[in-house]
N, C-alpha and C. Protein backbone atom coordinates (compact mmCIF):
# COMPACT_ATOMS: atom_id res chain seq x y z
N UNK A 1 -8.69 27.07 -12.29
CA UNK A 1 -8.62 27.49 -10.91
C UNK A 1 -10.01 27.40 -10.26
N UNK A 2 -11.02 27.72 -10.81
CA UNK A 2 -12.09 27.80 -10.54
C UNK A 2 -12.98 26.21 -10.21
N UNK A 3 -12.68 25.20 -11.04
CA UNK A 3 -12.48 24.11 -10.70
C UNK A 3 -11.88 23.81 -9.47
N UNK A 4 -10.74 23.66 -9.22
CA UNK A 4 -10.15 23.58 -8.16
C UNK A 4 -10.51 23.94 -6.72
N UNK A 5 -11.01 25.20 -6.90
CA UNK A 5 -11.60 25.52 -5.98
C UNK A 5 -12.96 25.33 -5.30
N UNK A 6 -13.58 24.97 -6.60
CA UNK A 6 -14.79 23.80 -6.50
C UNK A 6 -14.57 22.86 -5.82
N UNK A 7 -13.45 22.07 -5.90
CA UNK A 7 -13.64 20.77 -5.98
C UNK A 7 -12.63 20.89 -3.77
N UNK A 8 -12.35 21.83 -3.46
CA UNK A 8 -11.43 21.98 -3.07
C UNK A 8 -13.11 22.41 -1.67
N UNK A 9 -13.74 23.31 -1.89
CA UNK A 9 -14.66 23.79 -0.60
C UNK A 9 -15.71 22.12 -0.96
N UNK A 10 -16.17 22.22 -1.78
CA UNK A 10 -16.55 20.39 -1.83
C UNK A 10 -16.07 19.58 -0.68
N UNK A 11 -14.87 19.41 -0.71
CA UNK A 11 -14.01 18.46 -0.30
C UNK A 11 -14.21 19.10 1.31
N UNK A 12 -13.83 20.09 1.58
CA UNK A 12 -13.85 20.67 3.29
C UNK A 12 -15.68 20.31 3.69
N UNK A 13 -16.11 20.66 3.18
CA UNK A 13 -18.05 20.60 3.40
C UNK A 13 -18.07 18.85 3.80
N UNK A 14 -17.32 18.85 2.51
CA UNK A 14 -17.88 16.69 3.17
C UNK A 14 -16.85 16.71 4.07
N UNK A 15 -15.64 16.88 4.59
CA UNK A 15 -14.73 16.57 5.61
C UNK A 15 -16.10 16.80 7.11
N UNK A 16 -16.53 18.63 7.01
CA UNK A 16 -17.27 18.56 7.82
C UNK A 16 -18.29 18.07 8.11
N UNK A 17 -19.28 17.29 7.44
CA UNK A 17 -20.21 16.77 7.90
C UNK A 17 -19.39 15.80 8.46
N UNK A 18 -18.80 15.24 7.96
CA UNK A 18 -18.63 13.67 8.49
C UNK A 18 -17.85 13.76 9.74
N UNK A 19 -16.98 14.86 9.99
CA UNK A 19 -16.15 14.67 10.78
C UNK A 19 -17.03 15.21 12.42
N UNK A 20 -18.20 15.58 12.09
CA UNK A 20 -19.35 16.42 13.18
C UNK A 20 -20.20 15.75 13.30
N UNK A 21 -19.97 14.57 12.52
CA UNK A 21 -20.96 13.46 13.34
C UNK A 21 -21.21 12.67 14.24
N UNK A 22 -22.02 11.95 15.06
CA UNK A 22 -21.52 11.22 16.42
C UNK A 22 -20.43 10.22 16.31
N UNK A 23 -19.51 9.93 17.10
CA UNK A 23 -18.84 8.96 16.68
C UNK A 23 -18.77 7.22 17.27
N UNK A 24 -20.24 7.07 17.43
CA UNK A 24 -20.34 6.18 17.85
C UNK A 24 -21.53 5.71 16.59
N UNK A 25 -21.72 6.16 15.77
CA UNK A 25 -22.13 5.88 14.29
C UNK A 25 -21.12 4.43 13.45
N UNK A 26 -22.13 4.07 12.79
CA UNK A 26 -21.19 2.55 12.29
C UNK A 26 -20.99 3.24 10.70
N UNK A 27 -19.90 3.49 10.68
CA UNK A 27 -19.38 3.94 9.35
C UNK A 27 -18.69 3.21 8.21
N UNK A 28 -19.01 2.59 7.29
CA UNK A 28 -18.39 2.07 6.37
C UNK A 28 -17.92 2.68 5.26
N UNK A 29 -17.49 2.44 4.02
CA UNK A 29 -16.67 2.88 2.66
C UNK A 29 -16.27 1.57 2.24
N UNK A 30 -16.37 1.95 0.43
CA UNK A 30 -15.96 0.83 -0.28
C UNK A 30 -15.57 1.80 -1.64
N UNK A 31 -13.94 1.84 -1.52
CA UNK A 31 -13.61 2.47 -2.49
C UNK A 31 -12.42 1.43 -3.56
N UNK A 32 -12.68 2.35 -4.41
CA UNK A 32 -12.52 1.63 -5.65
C UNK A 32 -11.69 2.24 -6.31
N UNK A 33 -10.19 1.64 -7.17
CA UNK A 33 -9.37 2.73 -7.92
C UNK A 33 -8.92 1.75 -8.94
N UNK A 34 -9.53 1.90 -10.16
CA UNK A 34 -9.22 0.72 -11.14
C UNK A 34 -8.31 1.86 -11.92
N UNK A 35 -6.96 1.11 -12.07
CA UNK A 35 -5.99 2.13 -13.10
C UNK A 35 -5.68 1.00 -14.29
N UNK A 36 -5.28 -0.12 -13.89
CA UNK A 36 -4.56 -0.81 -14.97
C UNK A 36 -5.77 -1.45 -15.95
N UNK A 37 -6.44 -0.87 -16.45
CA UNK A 37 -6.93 -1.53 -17.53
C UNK A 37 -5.90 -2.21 -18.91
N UNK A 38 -6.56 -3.40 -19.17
CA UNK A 38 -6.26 -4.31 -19.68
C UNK A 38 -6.36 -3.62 -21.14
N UNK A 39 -7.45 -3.38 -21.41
CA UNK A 39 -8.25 -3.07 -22.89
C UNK A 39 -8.50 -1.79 -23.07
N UNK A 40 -7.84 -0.86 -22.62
CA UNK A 40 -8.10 0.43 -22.14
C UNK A 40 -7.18 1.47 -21.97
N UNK A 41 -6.85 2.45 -22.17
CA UNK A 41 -5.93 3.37 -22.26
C UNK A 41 -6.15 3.31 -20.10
N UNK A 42 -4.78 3.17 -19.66
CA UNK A 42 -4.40 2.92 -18.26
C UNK A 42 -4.38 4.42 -17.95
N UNK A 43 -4.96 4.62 -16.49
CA UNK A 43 -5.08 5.75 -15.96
C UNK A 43 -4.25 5.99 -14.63
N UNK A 44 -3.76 6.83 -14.71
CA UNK A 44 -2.24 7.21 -13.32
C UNK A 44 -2.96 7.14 -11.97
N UNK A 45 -4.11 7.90 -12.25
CA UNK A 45 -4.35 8.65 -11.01
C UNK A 45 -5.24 7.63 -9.89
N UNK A 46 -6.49 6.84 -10.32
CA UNK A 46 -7.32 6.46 -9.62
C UNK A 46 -6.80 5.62 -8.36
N UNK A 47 -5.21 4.80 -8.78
CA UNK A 47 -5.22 4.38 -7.58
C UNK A 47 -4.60 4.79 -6.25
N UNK A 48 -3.62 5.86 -6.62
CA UNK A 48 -3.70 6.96 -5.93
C UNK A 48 -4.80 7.61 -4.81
N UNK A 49 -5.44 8.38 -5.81
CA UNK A 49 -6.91 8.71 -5.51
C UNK A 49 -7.68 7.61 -4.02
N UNK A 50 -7.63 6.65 -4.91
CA UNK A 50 -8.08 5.40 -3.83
C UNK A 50 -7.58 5.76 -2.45
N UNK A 51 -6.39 5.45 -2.81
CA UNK A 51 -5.31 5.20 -1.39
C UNK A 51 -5.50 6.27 -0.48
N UNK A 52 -5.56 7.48 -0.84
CA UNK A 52 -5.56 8.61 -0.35
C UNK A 52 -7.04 8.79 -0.09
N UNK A 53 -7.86 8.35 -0.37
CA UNK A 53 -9.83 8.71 0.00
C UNK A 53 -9.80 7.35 1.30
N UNK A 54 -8.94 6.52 1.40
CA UNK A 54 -9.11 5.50 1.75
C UNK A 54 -8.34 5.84 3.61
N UNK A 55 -7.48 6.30 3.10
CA UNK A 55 -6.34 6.98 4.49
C UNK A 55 -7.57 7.91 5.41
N UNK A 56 -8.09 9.10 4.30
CA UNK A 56 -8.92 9.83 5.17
C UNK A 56 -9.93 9.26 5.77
N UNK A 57 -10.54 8.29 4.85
CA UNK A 57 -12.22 7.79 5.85
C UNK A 57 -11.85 7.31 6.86
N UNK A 58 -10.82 6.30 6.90
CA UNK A 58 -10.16 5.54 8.12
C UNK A 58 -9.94 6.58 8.66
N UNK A 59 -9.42 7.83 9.05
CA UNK A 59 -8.93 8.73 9.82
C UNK A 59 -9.74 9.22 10.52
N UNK A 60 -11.06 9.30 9.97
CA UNK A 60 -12.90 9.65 10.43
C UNK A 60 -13.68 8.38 10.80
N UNK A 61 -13.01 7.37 11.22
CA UNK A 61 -13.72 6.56 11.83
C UNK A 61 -14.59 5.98 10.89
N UNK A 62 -14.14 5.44 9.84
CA UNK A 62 -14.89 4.47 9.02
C UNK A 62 -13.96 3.00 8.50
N UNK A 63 -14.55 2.44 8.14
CA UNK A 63 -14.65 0.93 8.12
C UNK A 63 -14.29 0.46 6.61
N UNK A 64 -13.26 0.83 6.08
CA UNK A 64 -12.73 0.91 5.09
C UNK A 64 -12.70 -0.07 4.17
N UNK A 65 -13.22 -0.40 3.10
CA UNK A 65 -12.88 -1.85 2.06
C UNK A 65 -12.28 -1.20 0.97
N UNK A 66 -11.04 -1.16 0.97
CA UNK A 66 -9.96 -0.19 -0.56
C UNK A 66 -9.83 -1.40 -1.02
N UNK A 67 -10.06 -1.38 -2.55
CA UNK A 67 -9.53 -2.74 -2.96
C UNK A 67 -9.10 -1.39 -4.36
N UNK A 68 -8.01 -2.19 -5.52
CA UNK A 68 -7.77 -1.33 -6.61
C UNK A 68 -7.25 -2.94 -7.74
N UNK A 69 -7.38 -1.94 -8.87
CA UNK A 69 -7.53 -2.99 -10.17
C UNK A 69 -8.34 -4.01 -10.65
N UNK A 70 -9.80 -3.81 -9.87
CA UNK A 70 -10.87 -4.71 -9.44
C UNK A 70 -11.18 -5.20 -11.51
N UNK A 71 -11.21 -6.66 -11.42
CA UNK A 71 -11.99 -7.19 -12.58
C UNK A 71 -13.54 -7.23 -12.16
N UNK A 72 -13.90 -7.71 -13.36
CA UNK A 72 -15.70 -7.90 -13.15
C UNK A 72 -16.11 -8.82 -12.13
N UNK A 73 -15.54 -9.52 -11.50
CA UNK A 73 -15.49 -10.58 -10.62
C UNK A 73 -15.50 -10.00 -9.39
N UNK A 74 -14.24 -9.51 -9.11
CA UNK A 74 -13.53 -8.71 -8.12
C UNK A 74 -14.76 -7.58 -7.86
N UNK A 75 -15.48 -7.11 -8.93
CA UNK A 75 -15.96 -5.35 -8.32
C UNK A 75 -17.69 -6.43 -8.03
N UNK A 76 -18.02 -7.22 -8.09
CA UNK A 76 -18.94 -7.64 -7.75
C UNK A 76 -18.78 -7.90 -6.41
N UNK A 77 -17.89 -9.20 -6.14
CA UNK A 77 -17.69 -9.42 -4.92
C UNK A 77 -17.51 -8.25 -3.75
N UNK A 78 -16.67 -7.49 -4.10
CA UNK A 78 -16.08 -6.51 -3.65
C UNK A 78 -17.54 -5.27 -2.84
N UNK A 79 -18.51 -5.61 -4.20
CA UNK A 79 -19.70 -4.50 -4.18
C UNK A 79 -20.59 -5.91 -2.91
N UNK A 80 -21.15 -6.82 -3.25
CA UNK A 80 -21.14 -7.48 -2.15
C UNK A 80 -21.38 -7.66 -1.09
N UNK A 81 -19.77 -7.72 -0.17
CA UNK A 81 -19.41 -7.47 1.00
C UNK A 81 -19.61 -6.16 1.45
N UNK A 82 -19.50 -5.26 0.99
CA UNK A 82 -20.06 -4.17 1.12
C UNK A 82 -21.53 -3.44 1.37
N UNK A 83 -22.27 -3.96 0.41
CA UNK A 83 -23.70 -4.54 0.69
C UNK A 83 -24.12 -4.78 1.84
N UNK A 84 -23.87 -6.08 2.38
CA UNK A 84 -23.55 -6.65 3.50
C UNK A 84 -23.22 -5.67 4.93
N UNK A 85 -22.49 -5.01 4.51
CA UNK A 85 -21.68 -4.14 5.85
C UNK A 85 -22.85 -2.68 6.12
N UNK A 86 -23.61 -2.68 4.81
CA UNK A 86 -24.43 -0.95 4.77
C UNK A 86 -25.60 -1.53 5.95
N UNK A 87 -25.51 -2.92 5.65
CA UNK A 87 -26.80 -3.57 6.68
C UNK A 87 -27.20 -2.58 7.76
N UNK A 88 -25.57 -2.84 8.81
CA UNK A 88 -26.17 -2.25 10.09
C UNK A 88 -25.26 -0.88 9.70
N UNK A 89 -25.00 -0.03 8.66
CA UNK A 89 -24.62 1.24 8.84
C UNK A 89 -25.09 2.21 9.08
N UNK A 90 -24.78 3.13 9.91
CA UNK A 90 -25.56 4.30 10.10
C UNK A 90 -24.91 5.12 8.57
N UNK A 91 -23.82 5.45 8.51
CA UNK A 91 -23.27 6.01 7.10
C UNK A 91 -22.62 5.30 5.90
N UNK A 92 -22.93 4.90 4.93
CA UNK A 92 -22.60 4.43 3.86
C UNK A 92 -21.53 4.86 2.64
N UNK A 93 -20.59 5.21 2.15
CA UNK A 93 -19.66 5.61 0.90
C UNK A 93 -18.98 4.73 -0.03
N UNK A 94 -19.84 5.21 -0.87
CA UNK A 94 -18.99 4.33 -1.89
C UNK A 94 -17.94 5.40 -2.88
N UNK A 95 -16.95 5.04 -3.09
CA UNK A 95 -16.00 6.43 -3.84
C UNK A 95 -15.31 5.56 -5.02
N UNK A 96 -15.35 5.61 -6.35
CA UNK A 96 -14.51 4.91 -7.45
C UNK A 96 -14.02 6.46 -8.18
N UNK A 97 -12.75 5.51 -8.54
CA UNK A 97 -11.86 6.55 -9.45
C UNK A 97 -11.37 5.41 -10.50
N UNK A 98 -11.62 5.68 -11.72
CA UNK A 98 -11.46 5.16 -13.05
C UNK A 98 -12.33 5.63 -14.40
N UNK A 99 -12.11 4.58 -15.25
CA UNK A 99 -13.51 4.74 -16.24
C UNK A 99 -14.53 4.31 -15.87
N UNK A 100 -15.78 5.26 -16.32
CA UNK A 100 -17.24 4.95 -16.23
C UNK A 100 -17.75 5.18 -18.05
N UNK A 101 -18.94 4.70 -18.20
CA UNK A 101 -19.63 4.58 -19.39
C UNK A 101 -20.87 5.13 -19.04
N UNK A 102 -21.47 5.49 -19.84
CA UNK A 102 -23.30 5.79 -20.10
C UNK A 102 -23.80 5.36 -21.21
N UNK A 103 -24.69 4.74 -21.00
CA UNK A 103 -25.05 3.64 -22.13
C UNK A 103 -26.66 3.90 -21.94
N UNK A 104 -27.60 4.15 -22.95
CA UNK A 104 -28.99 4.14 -22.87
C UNK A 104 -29.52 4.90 -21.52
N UNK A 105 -28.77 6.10 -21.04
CA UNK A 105 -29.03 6.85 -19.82
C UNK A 105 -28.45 6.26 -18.95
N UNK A 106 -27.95 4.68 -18.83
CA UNK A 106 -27.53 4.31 -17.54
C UNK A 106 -25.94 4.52 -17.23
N UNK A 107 -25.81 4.34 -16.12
CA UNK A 107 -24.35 4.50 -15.93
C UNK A 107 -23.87 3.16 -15.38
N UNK A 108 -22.49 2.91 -15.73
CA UNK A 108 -21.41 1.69 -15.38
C UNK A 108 -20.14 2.11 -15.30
N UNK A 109 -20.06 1.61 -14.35
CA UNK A 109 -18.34 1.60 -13.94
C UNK A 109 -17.78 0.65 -14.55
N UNK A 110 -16.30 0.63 -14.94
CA UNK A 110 -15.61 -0.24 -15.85
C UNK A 110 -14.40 -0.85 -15.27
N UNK A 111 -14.36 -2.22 -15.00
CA UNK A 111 -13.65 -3.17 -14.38
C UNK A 111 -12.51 -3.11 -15.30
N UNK A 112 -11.04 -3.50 -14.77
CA UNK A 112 -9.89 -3.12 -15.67
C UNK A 112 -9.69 -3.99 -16.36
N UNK A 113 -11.05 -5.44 -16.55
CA UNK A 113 -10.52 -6.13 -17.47
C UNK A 113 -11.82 -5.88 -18.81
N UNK A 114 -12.80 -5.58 -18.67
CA UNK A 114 -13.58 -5.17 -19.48
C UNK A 114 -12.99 -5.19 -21.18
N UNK A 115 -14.00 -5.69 -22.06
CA UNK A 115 -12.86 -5.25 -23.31
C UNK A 115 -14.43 -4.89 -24.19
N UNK A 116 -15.57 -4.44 -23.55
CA UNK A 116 -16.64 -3.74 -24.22
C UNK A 116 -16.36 -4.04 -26.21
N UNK A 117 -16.89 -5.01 -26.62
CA UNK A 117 -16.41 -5.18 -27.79
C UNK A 117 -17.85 -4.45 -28.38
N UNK A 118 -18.78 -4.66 -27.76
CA UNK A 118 -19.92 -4.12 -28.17
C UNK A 118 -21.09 -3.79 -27.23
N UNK A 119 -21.86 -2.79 -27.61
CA UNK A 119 -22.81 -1.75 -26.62
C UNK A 119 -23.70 -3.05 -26.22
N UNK A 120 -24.21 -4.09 -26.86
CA UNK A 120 -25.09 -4.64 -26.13
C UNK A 120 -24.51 -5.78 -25.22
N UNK A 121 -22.93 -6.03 -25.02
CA UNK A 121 -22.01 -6.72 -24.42
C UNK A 121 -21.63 -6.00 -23.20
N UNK A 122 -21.31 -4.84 -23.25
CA UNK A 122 -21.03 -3.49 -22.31
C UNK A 122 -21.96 -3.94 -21.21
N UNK A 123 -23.30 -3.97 -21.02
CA UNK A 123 -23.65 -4.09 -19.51
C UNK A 123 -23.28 -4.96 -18.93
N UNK A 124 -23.03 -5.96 -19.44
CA UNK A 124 -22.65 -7.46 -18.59
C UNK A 124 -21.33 -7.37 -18.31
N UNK A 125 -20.23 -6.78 -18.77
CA UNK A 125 -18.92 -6.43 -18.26
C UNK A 125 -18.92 -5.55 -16.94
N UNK A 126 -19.60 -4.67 -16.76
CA UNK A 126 -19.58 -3.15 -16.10
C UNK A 126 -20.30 -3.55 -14.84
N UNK A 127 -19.67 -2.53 -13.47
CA UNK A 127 -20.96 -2.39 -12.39
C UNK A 127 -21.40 -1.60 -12.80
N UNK A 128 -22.96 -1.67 -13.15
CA UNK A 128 -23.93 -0.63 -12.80
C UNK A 128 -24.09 0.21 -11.63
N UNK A 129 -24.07 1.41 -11.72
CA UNK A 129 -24.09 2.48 -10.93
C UNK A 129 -25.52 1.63 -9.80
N UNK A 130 -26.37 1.32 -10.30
CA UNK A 130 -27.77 1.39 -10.00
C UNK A 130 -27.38 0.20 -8.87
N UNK A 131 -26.44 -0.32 -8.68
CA UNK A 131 -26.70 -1.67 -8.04
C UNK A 131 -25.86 -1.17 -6.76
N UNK A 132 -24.66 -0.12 -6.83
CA UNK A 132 -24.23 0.64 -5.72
C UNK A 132 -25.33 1.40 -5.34
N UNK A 133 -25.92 2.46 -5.82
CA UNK A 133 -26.58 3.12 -4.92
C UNK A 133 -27.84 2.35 -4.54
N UNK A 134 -28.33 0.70 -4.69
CA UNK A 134 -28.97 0.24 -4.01
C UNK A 134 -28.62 -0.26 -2.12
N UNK A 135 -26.84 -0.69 -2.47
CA UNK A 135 -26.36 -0.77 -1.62
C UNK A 135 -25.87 0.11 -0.67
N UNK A 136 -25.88 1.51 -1.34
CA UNK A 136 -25.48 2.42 0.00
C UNK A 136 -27.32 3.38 0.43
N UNK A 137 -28.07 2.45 -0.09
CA UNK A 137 -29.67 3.32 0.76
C UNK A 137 -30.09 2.37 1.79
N UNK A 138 -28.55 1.22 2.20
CA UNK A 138 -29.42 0.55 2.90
C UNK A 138 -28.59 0.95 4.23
N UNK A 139 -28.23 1.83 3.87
CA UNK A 139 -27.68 3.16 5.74
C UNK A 139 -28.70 3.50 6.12
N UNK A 140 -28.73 3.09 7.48
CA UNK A 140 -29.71 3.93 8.04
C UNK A 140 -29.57 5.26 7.91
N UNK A 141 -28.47 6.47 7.79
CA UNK A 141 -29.20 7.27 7.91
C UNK A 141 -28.30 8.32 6.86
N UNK A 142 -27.24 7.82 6.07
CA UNK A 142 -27.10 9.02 5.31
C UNK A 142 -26.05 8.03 4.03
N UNK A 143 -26.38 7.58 2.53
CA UNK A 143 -25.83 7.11 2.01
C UNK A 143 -24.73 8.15 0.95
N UNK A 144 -23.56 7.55 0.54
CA UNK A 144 -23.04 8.88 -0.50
C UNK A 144 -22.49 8.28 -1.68
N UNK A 145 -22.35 8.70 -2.67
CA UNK A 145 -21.56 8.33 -3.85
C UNK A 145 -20.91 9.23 -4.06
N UNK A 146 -19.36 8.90 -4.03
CA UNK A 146 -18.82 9.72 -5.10
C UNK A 146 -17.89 9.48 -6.08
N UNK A 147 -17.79 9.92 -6.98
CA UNK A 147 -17.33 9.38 -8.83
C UNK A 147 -16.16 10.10 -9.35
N UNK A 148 -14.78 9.45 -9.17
CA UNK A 148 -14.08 10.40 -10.27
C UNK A 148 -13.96 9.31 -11.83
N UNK A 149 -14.88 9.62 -12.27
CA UNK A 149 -14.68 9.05 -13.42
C UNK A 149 -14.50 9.55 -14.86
N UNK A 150 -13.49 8.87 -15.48
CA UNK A 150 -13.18 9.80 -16.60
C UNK A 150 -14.46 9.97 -17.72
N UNK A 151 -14.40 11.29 -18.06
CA UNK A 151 -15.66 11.61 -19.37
C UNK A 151 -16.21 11.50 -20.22
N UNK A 152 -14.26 10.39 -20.96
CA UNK A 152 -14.50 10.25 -21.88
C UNK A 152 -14.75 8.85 -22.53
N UNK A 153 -15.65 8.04 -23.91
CA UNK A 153 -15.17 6.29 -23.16
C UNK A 153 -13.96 5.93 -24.45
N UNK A 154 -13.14 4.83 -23.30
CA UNK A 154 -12.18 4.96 -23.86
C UNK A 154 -12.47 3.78 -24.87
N UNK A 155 -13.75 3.30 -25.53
CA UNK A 155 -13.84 2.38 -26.25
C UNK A 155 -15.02 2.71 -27.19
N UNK A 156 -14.71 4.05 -26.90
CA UNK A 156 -15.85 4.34 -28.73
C UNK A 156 -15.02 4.42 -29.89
N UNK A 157 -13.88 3.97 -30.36
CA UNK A 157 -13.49 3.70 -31.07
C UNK A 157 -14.16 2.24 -31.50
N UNK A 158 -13.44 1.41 -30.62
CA UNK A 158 -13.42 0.22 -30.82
C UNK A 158 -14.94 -0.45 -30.82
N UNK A 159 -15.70 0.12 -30.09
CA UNK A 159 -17.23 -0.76 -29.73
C UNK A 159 -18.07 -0.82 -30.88
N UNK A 160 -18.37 -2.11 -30.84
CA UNK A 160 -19.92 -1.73 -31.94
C UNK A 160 -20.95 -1.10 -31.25
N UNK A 161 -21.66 -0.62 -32.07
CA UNK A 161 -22.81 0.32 -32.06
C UNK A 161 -24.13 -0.59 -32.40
N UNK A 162 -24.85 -0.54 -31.37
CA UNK A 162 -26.41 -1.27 -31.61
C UNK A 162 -27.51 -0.12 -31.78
N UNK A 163 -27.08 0.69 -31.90
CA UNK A 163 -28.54 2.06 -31.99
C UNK A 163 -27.61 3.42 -32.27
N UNK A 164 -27.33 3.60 -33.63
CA UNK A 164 -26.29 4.59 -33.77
C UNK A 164 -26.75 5.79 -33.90
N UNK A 165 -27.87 5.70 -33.36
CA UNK A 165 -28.80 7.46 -32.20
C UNK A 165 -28.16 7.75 -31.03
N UNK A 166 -28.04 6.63 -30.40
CA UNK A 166 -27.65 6.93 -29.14
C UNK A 166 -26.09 7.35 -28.91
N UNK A 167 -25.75 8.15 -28.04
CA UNK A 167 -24.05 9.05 -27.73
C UNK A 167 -23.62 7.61 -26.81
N UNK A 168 -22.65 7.26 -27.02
CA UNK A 168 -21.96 6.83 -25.39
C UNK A 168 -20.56 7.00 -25.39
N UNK A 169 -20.16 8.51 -25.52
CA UNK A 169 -19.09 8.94 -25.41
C UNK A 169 -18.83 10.48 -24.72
N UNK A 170 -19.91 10.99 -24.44
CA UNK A 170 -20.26 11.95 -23.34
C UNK A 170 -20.10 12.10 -21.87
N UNK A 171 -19.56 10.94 -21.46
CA UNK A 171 -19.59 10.70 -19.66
C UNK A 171 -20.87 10.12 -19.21
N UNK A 172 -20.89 10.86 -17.79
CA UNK A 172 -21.91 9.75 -17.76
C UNK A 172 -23.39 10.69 -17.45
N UNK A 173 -24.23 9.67 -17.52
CA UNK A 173 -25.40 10.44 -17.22
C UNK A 173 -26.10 11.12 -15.88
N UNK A 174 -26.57 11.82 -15.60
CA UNK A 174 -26.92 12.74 -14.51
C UNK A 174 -28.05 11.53 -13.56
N UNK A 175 -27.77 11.82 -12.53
CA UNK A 175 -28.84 10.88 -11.40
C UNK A 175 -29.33 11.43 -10.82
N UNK A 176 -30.66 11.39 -10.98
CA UNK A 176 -31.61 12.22 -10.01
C UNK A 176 -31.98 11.65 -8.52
N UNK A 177 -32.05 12.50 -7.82
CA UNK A 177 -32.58 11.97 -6.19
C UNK A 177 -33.37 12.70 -5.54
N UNK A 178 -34.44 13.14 -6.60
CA UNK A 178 -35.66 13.84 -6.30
C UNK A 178 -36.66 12.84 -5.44
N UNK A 179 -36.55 13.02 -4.52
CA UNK A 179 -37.57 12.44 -3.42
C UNK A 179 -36.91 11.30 -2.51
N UNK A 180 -35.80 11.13 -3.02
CA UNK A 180 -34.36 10.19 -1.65
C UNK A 180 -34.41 11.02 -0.51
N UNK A 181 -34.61 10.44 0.06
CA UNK A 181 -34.14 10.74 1.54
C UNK A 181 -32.93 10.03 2.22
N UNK A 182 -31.89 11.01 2.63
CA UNK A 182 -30.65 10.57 2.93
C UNK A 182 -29.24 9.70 1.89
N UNK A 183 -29.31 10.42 0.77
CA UNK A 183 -28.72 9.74 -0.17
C UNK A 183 -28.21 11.08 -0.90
N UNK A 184 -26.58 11.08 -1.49
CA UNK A 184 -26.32 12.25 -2.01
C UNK A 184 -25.46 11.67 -3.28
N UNK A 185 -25.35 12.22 -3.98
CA UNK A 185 -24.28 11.99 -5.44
C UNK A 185 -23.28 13.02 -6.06
């Protein structure tokens, strides 16, 4: 419950900023809901999730790119055009719901065709977190991320291990934005 309710005044706080902002602001979003993984235990919810994060921004006057079941191809391109659009944005969002990984501190999102056979194969499948929030600091004036991504990876069974010190089955790793200006996570 307590969760919920977290996640629930969360959710009203960002309704209000955004919805109290000028509306002559150039607002974009590029959300993301990868469910059908290929190589991967398939997840119900994200594209859902999508559809429904995707209804509201449009409802607040943003500039919507929903795409869902994105391959490694697809979430590039996809990341991209998007890129592209933060150009002249005054507000920037990027929102994914699926699996994510943490690998050597970094974080990646996981395309539904991904088949991570091994940790030092894993980055070249995955968007890197790092390459979205390059693309949403290029808002002029307020960029956001937000992540429902599952905790757990669904390929530490299966993956080889190149440094069997390192966890990558914890979720993902924490991002700091100590000294960002206009950028939230």
């Amino acid at each position: 419950l307590g969760i919920l309710i977290s996640r629930s005044l969360t959710a009203l706080s960002f309704a209000i900023l955004l919805s109290t902002a000028a509306q002559a602001e150039q607002r974009v979003a590029l959300v993301i809901g990868n469910s059908a993984y290929q190589n991967a235990t398939a997840l119900p919810n994200p594209k859902n999730d999508a559809t429904a994060m995707a209804d509201k921004l449009t409802s607040m006057g943003f500039q919507v790119f929903l795409h869902q079941d994105l391959d490694g191809q697809g979430c590039r391109v996809a990341l991209g055009a998007f890129s592209e659009a933060t150009l002249n944005a005054d507000i920037a969002l990027f929102f994914y719901a699926g699996h994510g990984i943490e690998l050597a501190g970094q974080n990646y999102l996981i395309p539904v065709d991904a088949a991570m056979r091994s940790e030092s194969s894993a980055q070249f499948e995955t968007l890197p977190l790092e390459q979205v929030l390059t693309a949403v600091r290029s808002a002029k004036k307020l960029g956001m991320v937000m992540l429902d991504a599952c905790r757990d990876n669904p390929f530490a069974t299966t993956m080889t291990r190149t440094n069997s010190t390192r966890s990558i089955s914890r979720g993902l790793a924490p991002v700091s934005v100590e000294g960002e200006k206009g950028l939230l996570i």
